[in-house]
N, C-alpha and C. Protein backbone atom coordinates (compact mmCIF):
# COMPACT_ATOMS: atom_id res chain seq x y z
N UNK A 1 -12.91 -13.83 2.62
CA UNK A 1 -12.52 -14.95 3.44
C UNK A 1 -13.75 -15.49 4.14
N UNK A 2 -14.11 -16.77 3.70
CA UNK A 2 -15.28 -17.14 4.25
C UNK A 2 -14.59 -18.45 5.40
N UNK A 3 -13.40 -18.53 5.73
CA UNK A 3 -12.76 -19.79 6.83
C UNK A 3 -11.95 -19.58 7.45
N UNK A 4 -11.52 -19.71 8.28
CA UNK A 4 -10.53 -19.56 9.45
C UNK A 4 -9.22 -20.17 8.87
N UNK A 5 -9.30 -20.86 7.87
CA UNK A 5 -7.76 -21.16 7.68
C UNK A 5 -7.17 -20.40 6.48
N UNK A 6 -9.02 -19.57 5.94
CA UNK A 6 -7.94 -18.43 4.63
C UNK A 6 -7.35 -17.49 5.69
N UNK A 7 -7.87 -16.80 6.91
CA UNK A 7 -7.09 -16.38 7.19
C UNK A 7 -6.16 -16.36 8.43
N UNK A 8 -6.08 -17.57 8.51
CA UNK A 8 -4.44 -17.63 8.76
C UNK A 8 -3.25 -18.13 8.08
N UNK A 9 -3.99 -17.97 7.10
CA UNK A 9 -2.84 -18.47 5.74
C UNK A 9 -2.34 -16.65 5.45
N UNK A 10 -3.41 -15.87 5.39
CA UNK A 10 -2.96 -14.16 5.14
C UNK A 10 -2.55 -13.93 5.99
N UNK A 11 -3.05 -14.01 7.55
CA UNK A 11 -2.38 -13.53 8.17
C UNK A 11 -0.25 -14.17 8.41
N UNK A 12 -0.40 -15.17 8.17
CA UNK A 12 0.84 -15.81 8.03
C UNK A 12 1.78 -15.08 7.15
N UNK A 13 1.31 -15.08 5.92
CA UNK A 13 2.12 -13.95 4.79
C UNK A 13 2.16 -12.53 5.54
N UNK A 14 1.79 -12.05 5.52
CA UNK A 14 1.97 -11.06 6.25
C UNK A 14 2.52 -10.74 7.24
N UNK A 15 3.01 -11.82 8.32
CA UNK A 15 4.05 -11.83 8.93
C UNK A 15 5.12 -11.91 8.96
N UNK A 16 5.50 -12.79 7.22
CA UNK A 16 6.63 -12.58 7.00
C UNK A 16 7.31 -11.45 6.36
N UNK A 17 6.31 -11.02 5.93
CA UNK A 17 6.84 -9.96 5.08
C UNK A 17 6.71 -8.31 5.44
N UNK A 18 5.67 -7.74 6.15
CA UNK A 18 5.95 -6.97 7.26
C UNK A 18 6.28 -6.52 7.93
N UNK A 19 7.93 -6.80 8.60
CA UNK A 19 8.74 -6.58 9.14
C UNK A 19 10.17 -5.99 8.35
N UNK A 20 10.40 -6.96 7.31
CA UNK A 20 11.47 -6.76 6.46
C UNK A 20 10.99 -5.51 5.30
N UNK A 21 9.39 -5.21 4.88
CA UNK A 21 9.17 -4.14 4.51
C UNK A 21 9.30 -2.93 5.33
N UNK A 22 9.39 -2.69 6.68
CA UNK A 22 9.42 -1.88 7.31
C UNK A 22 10.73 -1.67 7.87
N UNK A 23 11.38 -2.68 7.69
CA UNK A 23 12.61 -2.13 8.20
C UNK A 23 13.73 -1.69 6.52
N UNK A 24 13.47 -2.13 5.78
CA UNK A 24 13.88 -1.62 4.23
C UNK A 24 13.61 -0.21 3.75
N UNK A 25 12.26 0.30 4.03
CA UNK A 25 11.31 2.16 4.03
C UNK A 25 12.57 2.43 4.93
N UNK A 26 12.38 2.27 6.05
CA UNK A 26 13.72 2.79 7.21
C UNK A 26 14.64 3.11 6.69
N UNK A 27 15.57 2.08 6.66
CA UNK A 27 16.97 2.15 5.89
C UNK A 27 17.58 3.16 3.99
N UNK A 28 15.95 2.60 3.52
CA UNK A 28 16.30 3.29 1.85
C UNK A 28 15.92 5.19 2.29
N UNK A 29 15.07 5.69 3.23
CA UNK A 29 14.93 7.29 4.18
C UNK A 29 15.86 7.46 4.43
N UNK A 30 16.78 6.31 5.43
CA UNK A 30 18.07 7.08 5.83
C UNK A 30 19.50 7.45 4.61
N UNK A 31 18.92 7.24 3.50
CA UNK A 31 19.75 6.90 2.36
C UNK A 31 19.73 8.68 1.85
N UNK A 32 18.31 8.36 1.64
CA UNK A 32 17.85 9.34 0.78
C UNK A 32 17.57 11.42 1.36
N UNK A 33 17.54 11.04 2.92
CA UNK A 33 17.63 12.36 3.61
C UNK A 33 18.81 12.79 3.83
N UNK A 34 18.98 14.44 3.97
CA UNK A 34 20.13 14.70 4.25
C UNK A 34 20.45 13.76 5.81
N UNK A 35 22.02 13.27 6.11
CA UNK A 35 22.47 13.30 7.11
C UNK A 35 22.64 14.02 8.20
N UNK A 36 22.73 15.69 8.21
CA UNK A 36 22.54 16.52 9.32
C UNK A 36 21.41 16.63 10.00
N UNK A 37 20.78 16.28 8.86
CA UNK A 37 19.14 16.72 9.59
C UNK A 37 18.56 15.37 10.12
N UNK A 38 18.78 14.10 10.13
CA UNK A 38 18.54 12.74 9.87
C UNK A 38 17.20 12.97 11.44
N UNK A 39 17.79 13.85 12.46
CA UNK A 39 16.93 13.03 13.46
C UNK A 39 15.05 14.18 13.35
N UNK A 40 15.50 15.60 12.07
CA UNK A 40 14.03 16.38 12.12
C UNK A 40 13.45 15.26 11.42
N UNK A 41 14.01 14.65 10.32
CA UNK A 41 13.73 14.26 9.33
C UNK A 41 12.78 12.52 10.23
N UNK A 42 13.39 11.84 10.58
CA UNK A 42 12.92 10.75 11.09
C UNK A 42 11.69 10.91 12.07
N UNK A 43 11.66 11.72 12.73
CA UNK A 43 10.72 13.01 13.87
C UNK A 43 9.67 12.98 13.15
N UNK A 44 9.64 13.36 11.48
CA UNK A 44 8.08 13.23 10.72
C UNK A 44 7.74 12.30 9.98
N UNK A 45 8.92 11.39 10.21
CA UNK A 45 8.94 10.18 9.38
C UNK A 45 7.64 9.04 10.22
N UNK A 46 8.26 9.26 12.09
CA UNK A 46 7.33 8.39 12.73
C UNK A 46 5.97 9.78 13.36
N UNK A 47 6.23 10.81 13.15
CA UNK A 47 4.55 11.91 13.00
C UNK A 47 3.96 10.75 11.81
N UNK A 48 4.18 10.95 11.42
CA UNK A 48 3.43 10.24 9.71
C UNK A 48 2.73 9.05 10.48
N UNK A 49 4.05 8.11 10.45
CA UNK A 49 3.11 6.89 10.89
C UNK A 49 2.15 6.88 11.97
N UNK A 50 2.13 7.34 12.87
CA UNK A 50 1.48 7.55 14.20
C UNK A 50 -0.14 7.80 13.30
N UNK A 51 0.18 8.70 12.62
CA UNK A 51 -1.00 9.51 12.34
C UNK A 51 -2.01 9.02 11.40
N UNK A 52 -1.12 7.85 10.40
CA UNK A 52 -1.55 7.06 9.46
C UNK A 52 -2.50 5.89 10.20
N UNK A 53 -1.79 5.47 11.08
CA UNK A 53 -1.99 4.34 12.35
C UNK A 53 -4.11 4.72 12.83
N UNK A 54 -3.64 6.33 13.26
CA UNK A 54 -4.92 6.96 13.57
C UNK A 54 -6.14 6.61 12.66
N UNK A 55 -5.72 7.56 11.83
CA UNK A 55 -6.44 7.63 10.45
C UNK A 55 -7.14 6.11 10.32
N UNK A 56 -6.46 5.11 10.02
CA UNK A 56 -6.43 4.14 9.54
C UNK A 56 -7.68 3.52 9.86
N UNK A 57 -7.52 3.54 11.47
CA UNK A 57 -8.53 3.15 12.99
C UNK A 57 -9.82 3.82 12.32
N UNK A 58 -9.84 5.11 12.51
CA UNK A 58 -11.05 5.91 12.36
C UNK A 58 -11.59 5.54 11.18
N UNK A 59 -10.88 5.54 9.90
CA UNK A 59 -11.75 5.60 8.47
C UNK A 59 -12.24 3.84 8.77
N UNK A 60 -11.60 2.84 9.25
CA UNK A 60 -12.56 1.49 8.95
C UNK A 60 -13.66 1.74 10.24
N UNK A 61 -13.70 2.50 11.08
CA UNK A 61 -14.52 1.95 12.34
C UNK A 61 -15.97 3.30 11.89
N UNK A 62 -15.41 4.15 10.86
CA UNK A 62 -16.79 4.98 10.35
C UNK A 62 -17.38 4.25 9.25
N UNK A 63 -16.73 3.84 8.44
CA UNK A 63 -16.97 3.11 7.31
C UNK A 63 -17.94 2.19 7.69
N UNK A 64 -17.68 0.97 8.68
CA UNK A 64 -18.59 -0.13 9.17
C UNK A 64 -19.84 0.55 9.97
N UNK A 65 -19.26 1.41 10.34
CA UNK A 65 -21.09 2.41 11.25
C UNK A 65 -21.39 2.58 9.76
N UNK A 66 -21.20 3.17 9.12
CA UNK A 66 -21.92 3.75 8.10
C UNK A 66 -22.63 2.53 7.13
N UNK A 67 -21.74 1.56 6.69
CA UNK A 67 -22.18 0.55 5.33
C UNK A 67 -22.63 -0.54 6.39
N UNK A 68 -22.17 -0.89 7.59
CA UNK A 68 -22.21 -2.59 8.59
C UNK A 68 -21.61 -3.60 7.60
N UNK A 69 -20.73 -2.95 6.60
CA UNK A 69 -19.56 -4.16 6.36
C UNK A 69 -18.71 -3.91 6.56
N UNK A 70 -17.94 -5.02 7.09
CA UNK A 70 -16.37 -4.57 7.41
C UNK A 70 -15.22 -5.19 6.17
N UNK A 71 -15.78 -5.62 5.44
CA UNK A 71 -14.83 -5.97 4.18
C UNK A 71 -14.81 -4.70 3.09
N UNK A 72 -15.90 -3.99 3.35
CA UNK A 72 -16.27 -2.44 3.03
C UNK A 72 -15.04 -1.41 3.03
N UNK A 73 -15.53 -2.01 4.72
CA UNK A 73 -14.42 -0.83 5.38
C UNK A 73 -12.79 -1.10 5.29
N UNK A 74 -12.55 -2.18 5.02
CA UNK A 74 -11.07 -2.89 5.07
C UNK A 74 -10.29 -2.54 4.01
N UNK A 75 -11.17 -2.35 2.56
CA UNK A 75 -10.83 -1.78 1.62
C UNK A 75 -10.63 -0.33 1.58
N UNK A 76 -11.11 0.40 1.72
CA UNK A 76 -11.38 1.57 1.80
C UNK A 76 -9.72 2.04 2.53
N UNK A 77 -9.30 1.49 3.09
CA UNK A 77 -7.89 1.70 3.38
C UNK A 77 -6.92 1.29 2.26
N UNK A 78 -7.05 0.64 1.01
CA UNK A 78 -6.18 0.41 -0.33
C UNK A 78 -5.83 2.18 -0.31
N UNK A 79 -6.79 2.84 -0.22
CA UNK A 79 -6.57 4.46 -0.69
C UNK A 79 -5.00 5.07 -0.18
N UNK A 80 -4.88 4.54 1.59
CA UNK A 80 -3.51 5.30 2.30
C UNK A 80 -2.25 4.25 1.44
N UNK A 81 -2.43 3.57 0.82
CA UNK A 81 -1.00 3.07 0.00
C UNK A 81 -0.75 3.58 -1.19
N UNK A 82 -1.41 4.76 -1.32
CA UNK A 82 -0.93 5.33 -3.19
C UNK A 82 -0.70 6.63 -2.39
């Protein structure tokens, strides 16, 4: 992105669609876990995210100390979606 209006054209997509992906993961978990257990089960569902959240922070903000690109480092997070 070399302009301010590529990204707020991404950032735009991404607003729409961001929300309704996250609330769909939610709903298809509560499908797929047992029901008795629903609230251990959700308990590591948001451990996870919290921790992903972390992660996430740390690997782009070492990445850019390390390379001084941040399109470097931005990528380097494709890895936590597989």
């Amino acid at each position: 992105m070399d302009q301010l209006y590529e990204f707020w054209n991404l950032a735009g997509a991404v607003r729409m669609f961001q929300g309704a992906i996250q609330a769909m993961s939610r709903s298809y978990y509560a499908k797929i876990i047992p029901g008795y257990k629903s609230g251990e089960y959700f308990g590591i569902f948001d451990i996870c995210g919290k921790g992903a959240s972390f992660v996430g922070t740390l690997l782009v903000s070492v990445i850019t100390q390390i390379t001084g690109n941040q399109q470097i480092a931005v990528f380097s997070l494709s890895f936590m979606f597989y």
